[in-house]
N, C-alpha and C. Protein backbone atom coordinates (compact mmCIF):
# COMPACT_ATOMS: atom_id res chain seq x y z
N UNK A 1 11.35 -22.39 46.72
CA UNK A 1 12.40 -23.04 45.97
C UNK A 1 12.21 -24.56 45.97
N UNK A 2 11.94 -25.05 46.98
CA UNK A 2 11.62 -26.78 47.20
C UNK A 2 10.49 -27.00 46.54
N UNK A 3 9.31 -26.61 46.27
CA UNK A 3 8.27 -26.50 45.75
C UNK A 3 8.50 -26.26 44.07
N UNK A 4 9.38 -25.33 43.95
CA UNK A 4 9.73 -25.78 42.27
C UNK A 4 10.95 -26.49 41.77
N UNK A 5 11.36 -27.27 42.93
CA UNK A 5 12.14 -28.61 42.31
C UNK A 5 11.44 -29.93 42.24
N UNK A 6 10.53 -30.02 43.36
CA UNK A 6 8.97 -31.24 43.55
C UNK A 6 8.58 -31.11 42.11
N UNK A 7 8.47 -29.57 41.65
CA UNK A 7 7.40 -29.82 40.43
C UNK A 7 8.20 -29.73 39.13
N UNK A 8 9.22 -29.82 39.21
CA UNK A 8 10.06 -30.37 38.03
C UNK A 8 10.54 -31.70 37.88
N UNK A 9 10.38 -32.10 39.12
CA UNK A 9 11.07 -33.60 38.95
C UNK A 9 9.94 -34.05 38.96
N UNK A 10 8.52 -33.94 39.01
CA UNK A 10 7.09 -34.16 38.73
C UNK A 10 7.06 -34.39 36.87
N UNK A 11 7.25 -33.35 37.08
CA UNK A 11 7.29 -33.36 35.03
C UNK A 11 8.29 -34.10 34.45
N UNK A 12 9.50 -34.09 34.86
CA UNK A 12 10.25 -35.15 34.05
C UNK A 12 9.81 -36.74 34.39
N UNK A 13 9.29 -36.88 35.80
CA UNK A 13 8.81 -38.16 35.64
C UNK A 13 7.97 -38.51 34.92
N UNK A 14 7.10 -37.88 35.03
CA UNK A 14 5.58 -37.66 34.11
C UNK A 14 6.41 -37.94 32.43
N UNK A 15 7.25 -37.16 31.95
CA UNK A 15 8.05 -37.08 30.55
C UNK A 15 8.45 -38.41 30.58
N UNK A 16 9.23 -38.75 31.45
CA UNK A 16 9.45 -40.03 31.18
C UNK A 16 8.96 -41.29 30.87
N UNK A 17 7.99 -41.25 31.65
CA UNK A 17 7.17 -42.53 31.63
C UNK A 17 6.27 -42.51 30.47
N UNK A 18 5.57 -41.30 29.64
CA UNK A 18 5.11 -41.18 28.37
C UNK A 18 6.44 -41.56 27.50
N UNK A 19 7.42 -41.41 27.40
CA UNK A 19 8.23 -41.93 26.52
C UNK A 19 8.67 -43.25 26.65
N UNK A 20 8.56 -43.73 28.04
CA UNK A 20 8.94 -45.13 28.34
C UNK A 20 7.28 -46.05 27.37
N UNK A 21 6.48 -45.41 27.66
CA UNK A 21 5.24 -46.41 26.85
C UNK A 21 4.75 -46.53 25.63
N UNK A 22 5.86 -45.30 24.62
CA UNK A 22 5.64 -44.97 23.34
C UNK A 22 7.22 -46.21 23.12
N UNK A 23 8.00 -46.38 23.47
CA UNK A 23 9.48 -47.07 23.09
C UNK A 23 9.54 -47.86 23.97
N UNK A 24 8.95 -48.59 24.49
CA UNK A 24 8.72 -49.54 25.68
C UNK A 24 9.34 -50.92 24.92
N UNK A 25 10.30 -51.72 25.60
CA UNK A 25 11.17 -53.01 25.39
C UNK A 25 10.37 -53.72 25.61
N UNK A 26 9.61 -54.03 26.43
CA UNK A 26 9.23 -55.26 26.99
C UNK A 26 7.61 -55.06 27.05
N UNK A 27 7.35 -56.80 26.43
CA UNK A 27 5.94 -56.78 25.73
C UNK A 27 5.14 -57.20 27.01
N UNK A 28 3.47 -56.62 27.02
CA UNK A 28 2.67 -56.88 27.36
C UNK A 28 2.10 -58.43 27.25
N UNK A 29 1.30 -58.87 28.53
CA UNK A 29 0.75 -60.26 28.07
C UNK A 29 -0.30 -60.00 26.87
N UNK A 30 -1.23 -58.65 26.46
CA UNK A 30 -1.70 -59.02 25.53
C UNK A 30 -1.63 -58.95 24.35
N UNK A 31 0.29 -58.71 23.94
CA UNK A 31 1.35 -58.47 22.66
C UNK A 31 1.11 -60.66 22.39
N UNK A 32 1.04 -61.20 23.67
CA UNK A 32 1.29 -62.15 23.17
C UNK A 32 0.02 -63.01 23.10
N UNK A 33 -0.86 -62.50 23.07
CA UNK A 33 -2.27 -63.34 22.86
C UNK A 33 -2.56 -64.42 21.21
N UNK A 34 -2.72 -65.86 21.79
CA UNK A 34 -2.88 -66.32 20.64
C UNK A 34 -3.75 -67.51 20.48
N UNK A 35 -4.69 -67.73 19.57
CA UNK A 35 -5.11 -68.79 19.55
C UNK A 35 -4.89 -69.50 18.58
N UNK A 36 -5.22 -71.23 18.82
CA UNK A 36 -4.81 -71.91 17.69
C UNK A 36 -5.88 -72.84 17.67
N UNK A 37 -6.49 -73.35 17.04
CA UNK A 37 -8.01 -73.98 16.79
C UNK A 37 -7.57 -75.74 15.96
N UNK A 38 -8.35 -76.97 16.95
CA UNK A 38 -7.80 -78.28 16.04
C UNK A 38 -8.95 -79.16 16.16
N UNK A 39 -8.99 -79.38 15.25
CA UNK A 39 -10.36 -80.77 14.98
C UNK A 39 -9.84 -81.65 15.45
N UNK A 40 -10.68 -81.98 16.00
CA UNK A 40 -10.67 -83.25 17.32
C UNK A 40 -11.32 -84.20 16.64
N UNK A 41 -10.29 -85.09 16.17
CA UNK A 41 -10.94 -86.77 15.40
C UNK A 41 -10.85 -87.45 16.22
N UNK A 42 -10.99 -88.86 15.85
CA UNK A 42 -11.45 -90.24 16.49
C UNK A 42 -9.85 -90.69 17.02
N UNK A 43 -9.09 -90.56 16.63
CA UNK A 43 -7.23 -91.12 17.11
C UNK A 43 -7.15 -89.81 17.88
N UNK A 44 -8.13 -88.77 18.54
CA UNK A 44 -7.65 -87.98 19.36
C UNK A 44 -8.54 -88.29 20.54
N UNK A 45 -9.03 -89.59 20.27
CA UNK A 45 -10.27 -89.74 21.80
C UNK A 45 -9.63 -91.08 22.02
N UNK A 46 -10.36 -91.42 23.67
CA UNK A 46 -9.60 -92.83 24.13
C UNK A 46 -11.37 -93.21 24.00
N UNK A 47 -11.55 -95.06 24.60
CA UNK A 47 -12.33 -95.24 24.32
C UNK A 47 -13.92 -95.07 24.91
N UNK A 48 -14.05 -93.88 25.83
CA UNK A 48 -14.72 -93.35 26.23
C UNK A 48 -15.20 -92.02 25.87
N UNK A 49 -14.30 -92.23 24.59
CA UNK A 49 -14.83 -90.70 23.86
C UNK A 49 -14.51 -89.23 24.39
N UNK A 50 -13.23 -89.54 25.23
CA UNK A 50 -13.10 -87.79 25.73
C UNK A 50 -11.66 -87.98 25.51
N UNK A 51 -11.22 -86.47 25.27
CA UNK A 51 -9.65 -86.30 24.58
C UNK A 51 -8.43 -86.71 25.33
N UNK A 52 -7.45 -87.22 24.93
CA UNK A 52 -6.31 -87.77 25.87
C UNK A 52 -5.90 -86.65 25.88
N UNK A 53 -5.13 -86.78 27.54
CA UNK A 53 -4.75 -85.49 28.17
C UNK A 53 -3.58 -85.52 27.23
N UNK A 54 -2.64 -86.38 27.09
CA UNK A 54 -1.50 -86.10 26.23
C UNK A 54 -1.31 -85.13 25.20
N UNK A 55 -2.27 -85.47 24.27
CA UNK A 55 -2.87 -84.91 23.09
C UNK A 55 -3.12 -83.07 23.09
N UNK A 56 -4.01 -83.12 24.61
CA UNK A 56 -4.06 -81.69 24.93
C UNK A 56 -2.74 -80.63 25.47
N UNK A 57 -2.04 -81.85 26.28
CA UNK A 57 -1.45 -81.10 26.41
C UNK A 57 0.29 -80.44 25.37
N UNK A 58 0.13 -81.62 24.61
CA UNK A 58 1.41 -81.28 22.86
C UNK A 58 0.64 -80.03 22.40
N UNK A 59 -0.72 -79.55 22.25
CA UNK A 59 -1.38 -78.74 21.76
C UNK A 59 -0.63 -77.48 22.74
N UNK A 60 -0.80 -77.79 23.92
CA UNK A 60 -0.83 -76.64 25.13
C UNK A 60 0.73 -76.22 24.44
N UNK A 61 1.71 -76.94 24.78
CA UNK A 61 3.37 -76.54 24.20
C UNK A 61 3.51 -76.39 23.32
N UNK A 62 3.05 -76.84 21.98
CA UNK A 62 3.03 -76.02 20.73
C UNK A 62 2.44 -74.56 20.41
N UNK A 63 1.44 -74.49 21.46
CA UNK A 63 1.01 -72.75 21.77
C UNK A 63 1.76 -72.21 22.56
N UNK A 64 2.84 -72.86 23.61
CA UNK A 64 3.72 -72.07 24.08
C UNK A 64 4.64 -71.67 23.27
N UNK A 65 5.17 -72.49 23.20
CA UNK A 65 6.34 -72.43 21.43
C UNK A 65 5.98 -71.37 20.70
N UNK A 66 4.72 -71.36 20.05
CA UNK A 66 4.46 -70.21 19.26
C UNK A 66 4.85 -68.28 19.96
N UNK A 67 4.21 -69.09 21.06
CA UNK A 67 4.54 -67.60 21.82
C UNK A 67 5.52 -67.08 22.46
N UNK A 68 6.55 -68.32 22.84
CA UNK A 68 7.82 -67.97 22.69
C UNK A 68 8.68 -67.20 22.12
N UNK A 69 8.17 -67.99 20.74
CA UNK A 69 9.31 -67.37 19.26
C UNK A 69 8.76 -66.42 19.26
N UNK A 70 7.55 -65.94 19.23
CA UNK A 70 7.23 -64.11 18.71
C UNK A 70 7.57 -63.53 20.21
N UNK A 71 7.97 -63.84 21.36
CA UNK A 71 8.62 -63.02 22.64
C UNK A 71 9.77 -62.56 22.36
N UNK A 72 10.48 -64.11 22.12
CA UNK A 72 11.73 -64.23 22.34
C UNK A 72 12.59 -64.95 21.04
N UNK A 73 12.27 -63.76 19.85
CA UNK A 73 12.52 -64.64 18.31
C UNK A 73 13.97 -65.36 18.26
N UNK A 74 15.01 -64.84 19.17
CA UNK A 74 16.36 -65.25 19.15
C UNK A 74 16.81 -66.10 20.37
N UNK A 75 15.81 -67.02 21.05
CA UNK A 75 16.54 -67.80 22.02
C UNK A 75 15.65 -69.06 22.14
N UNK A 76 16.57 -70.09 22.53
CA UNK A 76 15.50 -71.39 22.20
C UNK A 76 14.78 -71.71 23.34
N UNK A 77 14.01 -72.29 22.99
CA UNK A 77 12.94 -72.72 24.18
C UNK A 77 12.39 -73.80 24.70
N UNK A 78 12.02 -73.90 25.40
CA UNK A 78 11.36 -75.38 26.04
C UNK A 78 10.30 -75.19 27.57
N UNK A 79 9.69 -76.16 27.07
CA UNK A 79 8.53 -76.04 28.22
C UNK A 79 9.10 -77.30 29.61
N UNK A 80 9.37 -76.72 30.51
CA UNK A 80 9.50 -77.71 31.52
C UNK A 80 8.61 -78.20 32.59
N UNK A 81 7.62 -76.75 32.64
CA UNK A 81 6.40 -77.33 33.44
C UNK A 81 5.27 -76.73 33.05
N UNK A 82 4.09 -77.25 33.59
CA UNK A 82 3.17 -75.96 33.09
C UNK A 82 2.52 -75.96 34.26
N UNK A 83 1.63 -74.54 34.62
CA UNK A 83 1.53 -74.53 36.15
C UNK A 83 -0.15 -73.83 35.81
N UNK A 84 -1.49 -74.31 36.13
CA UNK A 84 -2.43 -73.98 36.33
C UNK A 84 -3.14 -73.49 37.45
N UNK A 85 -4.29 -73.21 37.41
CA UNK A 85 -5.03 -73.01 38.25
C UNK A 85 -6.65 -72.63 38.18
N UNK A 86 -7.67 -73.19 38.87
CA UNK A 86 -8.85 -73.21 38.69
C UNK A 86 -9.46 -72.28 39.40
């Protein structure tokens, strides 16, 4: 008798979680994959010829932004930090 309640509540989990990944709410990081591509002119270099970090990083928050709005199309947004690692 214990042995065929294990294996029913086996299968509905199993049921469940196939239906949780077919109707699934909440997006994957690679729902939000995006690139955005910018020619790098001469008012985007200092005078050593390599890109101001500034520059890179308005680029970096305007690609957050983008990926925001397609996350989160109904709430506003803002970047307060950005957090890397090498």
């Amino acid at each position: 008798m214990e042995e065929k309640i294990k294996e029913k509540t086996k299968e509905k989990t199993q049921e469940a979680k196939e239906i949780t990944k077919e109707n699934r709410l909440m997006k994957t990081v690679e729902d939000s994959r995006t690139e955005q591509v910018h020619l790098i002119m001469h008012q985007h270099l200092n005078a050593g010829g390599r890109l101001f970090g500034g520059m890179l990083m308005q680029w970096v928050d305007e690609v957050s932004g983008v990926v925001d709005a397609g996350t989160l199309p109904r709430c506003n947004q803002c970047s307060s930090s950005i957090v890397y690692r090498l």
